[in-house]
C-alpha atoms as a PDB file:
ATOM      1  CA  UNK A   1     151.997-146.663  -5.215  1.00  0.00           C
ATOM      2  CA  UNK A   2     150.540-143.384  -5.822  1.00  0.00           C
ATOM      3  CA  UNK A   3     152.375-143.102  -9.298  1.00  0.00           C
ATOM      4  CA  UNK A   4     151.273-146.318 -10.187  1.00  0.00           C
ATOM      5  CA  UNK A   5     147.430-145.896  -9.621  1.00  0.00           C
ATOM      6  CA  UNK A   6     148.148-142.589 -11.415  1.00  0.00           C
ATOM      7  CA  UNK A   7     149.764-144.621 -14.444  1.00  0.00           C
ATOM      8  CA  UNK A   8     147.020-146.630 -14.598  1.00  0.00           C
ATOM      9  CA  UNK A   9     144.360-143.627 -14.896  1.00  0.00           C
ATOM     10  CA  UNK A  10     146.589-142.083 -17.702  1.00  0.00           C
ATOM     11  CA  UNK A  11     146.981-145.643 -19.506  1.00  0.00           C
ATOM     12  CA  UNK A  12     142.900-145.902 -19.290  1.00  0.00           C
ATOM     13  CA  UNK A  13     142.198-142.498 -20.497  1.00  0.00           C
ATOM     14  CA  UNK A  14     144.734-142.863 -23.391  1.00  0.00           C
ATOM     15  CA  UNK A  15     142.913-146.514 -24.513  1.00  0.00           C
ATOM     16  CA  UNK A  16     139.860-145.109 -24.241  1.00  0.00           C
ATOM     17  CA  UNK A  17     140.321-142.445 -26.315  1.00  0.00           C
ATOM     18  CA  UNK A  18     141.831-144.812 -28.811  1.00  0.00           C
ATOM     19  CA  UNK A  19     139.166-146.745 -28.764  1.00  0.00           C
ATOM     20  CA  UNK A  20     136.531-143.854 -29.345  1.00  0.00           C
ATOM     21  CA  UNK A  21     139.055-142.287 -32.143  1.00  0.00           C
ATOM     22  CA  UNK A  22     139.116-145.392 -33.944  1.00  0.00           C
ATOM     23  CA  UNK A  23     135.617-146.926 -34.156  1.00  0.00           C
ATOM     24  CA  UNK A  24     134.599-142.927 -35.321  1.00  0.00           C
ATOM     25  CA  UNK A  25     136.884-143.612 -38.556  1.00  0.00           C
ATOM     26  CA  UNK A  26     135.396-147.858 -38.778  1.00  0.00           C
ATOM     27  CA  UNK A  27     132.029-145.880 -38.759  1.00  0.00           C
ATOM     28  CA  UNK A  28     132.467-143.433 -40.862  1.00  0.00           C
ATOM     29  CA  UNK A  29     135.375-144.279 -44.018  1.00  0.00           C
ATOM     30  CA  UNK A  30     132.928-146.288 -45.987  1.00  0.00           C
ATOM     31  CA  UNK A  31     132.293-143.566 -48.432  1.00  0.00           C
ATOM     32  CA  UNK A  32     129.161-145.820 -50.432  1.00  0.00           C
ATOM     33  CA  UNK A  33     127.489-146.734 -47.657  1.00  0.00           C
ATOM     34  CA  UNK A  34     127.952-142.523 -46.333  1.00  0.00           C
ATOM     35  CA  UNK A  35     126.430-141.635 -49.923  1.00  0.00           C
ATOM     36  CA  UNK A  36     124.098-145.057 -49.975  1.00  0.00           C
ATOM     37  CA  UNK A  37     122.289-142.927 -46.706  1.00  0.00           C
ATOM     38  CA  UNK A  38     122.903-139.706 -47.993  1.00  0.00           C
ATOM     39  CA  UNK A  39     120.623-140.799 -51.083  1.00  0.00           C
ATOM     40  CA  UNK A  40     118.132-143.194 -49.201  1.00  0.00           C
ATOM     41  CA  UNK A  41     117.519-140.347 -46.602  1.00  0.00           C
ATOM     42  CA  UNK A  42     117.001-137.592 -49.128  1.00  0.00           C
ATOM     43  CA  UNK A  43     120.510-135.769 -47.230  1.00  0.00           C
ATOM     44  CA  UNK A  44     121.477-132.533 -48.869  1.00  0.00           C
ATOM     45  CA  UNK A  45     123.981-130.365 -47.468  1.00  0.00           C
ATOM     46  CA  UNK A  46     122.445-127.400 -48.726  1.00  0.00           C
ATOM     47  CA  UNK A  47     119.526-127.638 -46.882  1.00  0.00           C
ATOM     48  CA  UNK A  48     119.017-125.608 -43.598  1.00  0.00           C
ATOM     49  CA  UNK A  49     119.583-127.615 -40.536  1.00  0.00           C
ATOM     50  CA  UNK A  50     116.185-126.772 -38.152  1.00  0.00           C
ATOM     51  CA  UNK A  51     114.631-129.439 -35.710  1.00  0.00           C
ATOM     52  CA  UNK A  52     112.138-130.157 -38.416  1.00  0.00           C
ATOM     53  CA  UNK A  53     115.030-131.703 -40.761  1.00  0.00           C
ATOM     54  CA  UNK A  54     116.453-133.011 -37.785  1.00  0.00           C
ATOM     55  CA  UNK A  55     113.262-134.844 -36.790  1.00  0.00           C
ATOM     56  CA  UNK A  56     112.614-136.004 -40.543  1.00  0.00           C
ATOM     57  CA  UNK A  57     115.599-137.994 -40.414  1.00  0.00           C
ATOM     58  CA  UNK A  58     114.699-139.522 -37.850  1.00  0.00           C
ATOM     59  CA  UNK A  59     111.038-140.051 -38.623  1.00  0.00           C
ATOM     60  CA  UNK A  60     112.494-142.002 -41.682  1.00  0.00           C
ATOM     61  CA  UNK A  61     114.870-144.189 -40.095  1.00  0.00           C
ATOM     62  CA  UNK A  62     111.841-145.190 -37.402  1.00  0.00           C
ATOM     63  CA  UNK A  63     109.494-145.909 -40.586  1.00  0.00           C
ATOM     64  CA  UNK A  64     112.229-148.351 -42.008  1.00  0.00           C
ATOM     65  CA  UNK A  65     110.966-150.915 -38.833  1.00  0.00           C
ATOM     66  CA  UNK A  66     108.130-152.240 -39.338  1.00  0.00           C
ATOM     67  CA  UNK A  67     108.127-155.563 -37.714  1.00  0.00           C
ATOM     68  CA  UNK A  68     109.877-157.261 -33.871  1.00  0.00           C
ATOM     69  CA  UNK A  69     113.361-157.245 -33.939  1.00  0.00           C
ATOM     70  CA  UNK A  70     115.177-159.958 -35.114  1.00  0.00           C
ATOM     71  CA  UNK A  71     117.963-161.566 -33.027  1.00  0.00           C
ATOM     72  CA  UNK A  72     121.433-161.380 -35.303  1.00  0.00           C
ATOM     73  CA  UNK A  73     123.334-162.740 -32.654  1.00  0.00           C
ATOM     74  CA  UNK A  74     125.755-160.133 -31.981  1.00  0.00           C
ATOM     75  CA  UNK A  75     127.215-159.409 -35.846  1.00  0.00           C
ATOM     76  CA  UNK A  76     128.558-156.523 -36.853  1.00  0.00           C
ATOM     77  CA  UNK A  77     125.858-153.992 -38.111  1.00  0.00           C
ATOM     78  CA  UNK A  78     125.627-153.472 -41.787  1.00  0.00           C
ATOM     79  CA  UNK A  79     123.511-150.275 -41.353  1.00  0.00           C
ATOM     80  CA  UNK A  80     122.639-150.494 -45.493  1.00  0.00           C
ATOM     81  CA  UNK A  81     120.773-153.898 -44.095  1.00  0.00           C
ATOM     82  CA  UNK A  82     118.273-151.597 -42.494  1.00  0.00           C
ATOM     83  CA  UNK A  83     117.165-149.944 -45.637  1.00  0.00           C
ATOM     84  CA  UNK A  84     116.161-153.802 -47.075  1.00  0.00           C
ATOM     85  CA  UNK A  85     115.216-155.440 -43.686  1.00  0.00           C
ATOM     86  CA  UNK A  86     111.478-154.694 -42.083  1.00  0.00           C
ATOM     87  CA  UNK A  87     112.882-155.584 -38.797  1.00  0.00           C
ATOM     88  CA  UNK A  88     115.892-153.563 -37.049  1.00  0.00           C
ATOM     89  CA  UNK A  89     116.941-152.852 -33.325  1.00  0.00           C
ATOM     90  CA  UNK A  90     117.044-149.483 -31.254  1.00  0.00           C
ATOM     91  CA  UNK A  91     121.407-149.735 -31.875  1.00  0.00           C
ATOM     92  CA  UNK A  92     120.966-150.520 -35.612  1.00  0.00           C
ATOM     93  CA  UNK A  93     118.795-147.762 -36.115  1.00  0.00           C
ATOM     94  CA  UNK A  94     120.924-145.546 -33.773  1.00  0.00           C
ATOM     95  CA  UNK A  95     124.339-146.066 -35.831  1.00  0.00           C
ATOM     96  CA  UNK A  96     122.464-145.256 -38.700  1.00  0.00           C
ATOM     97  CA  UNK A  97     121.408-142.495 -37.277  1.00  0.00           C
ATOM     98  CA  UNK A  98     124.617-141.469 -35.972  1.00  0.00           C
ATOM     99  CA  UNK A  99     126.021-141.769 -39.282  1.00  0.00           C
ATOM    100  CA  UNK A 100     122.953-139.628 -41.040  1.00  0.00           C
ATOM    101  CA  UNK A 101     123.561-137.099 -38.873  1.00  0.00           C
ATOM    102  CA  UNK A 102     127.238-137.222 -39.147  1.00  0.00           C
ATOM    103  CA  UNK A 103     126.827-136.538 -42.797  1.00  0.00           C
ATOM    104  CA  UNK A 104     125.073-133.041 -41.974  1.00  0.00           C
ATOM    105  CA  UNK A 105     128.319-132.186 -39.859  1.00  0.00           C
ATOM    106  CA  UNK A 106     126.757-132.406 -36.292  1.00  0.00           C
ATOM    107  CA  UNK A 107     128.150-133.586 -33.306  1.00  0.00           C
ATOM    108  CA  UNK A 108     126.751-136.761 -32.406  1.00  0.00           C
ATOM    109  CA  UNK A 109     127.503-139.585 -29.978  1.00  0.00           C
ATOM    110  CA  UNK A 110     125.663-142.557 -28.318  1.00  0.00           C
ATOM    111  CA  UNK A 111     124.067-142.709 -25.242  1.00  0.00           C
ATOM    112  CA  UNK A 112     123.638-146.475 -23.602  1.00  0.00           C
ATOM    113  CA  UNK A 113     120.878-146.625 -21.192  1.00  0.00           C
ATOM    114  CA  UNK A 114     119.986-148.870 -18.852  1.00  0.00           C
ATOM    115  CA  UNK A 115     117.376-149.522 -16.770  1.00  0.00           C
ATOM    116  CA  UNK A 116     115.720-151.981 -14.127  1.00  0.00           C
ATOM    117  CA  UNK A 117     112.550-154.219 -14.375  1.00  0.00           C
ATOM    118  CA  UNK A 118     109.168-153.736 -12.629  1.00  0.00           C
ATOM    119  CA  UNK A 119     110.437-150.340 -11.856  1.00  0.00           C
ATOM    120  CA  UNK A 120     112.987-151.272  -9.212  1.00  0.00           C
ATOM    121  CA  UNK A 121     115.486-148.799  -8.840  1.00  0.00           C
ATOM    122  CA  UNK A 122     118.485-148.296 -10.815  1.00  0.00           C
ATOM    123  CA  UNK A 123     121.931-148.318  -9.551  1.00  0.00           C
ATOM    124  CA  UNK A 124     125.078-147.634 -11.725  1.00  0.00           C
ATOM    125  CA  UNK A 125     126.212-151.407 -10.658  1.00  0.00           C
ATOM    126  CA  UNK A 126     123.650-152.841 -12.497  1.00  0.00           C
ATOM    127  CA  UNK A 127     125.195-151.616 -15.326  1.00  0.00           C
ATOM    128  CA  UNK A 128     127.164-155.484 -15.333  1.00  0.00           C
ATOM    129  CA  UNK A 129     123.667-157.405 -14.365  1.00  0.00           C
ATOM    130  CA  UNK A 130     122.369-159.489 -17.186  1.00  0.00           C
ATOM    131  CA  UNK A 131     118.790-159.049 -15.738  1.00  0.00           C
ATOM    132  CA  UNK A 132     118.656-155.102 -16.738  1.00  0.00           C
ATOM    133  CA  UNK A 133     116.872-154.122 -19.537  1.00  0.00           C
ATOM    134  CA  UNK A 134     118.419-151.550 -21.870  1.00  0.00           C
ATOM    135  CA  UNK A 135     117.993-148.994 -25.117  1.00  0.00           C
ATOM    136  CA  UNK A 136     120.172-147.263 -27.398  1.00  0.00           C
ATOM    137  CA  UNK A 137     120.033-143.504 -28.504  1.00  0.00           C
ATOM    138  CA  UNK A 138     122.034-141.001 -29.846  1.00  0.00           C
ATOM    139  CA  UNK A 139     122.253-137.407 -28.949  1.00  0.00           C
ATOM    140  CA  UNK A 140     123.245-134.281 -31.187  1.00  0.00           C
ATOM    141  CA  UNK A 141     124.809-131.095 -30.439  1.00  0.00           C
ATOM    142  CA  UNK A 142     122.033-128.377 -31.469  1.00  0.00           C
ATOM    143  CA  UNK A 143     121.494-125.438 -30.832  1.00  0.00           C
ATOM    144  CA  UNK A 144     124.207-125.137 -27.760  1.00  0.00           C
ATOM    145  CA  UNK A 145     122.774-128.647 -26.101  1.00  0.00           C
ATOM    146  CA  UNK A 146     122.690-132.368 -26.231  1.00  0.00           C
ATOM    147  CA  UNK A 147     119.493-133.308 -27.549  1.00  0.00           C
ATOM    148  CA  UNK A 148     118.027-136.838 -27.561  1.00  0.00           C
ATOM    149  CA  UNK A 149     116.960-138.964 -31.105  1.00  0.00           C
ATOM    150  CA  UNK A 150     115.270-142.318 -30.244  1.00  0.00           C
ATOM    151  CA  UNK A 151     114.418-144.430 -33.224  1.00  0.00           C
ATOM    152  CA  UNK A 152     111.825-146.354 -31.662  1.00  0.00           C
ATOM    153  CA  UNK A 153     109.322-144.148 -30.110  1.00  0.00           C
ATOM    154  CA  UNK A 154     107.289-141.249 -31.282  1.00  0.00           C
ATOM    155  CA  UNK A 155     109.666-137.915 -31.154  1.00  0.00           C
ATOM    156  CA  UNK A 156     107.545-134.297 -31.472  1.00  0.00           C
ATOM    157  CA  UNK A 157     110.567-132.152 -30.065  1.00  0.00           C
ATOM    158  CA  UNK A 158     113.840-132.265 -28.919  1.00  0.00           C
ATOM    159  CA  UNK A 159     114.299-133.172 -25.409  1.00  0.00           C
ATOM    160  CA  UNK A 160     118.145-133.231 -23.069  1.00  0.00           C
ATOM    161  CA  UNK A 161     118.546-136.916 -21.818  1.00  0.00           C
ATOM    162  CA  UNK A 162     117.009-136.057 -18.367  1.00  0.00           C
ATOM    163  CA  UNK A 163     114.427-134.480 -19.949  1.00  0.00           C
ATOM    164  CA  UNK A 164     113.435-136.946 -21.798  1.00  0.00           C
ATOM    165  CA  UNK A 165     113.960-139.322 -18.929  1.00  0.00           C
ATOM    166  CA  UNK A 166     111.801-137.739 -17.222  1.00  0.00           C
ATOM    167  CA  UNK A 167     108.947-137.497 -19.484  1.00  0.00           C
ATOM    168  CA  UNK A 168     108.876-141.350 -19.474  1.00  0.00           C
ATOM    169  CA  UNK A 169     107.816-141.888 -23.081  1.00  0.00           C
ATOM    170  CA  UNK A 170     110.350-145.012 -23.809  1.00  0.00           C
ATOM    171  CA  UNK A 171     112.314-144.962 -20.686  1.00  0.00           C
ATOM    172  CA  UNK A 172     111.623-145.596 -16.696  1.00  0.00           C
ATOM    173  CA  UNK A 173     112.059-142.816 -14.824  1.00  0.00           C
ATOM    174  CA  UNK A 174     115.002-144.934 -12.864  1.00  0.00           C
ATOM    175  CA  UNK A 175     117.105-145.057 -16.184  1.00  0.00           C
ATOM    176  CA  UNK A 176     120.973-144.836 -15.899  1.00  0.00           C
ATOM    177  CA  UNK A 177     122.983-143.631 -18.659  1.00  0.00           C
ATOM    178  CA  UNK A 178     126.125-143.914 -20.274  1.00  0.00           C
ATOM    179  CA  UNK A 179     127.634-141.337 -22.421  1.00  0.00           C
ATOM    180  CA  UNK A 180     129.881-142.328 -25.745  1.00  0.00           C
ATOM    181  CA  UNK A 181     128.842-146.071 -25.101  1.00  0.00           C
ATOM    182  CA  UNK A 182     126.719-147.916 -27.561  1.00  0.00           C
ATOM    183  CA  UNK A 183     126.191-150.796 -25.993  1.00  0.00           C
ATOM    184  CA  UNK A 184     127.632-153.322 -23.435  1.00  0.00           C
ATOM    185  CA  UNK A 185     128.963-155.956 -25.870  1.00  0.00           C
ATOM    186  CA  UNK A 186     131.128-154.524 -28.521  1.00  0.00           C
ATOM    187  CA  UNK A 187     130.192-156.632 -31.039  1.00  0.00           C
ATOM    188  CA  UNK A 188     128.786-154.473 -33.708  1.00  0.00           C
ATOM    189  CA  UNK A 189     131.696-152.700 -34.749  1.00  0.00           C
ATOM    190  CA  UNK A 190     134.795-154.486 -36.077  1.00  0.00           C
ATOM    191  CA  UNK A 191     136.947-155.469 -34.274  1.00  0.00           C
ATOM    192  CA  UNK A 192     134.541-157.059 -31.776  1.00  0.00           C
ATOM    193  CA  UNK A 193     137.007-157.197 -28.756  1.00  0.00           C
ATOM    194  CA  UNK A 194     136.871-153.425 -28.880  1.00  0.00           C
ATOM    195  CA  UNK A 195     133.878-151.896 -26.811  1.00  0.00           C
ATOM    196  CA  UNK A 196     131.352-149.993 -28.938  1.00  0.00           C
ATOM    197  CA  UNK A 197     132.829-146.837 -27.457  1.00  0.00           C
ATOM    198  CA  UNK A 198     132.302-143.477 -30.307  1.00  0.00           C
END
């Protein structure tokens, strides 16, 4: 029995990394769209890699959202939609993002948090309610720590995720998180039966 239950830890670690390996290359081998961002976002390689680039990016991608966010049902994101569309959501913006920063060569990944109304508390079971309310950022690797980038609220400085937590500018204070996931569905990356795991 124990070998079994052991199996089946191996098995899940080995799919999961598949999972993450592969959506990385879906999100990342479309070499127009990379260079479609690179030029929309004024991206150069050459330049020096500070928080204040780091936060211009991201100032630009929040700018791109003017209006509510419109419902698209669950289709796969077309992140070069954003550039065109007044309207976008937190995980539009947030792939976009994650691709932007890609681009520069930073480490990125997304964070899915999740969070409970009216301040109730949080528990990591609620992850699987449909009543919880939710948000998606990424974080980078910089300067020897995971830093936050939200695309929907105002961003001065780079916080860690409990940090910024804890400030409570976007979030509850009794936000859960999620690592590497994107967002409950997997729908936004082809295939859609994968999860958005990257």
């Amino acid at each position: 029995m124990f070998r079994v239950i052991l199996g089946l830890f191996f098995l899940s670690i080995a799919i999961l990394f598949f999972v993450k390996s592969y959506n990385r290359y879906e999100i990342l081998k479309d070499k127009f769209e990379l260079e479609t961002i690179k030029k929309k976002l004024f991206i150069s390689n050459s330049k020096i890699i500070d928080e204040q680039e780091i936060l211009r990016i991201r100032n630009l991608v929040k700018s791109l959202s003017k209006y509510p966010y419109k419902n698209r049902n669950r289709e796969k994101i077309n992140v070069l939609k954003i550039f065109n569309d007044s309207s976008s959501s937190c995980y539009e913006k947030s792939l976009l993002l994650y691709k932007a920063y890609s681009i520069l060569g930073l480490k990125v990944r997304p964070v899915y948090v999740y969070f409970n109304k009216f301040g109730h508390k949080t528990s990591l079971l609620d992850f699987f309610s449909k009543r919880i309310e939710s948000h998606s950022v990424i974080q980078i690797y910089f300067k020897n720590e995971w830093v936050v980038i939200d695309s929907e609220v105002d961003q001065s400085q780079l916080l860690t995720i409990d940090e910024y937590i804890c400030s409570g500018k976007s979030l509850t204070k009794n936000s859960k998180y999620i690592i590497g996931l994107s967002n409950r569905h997997g729908s936004f990356i082809s295939p859609s039966f994968l999860p958005d795991i990257y």
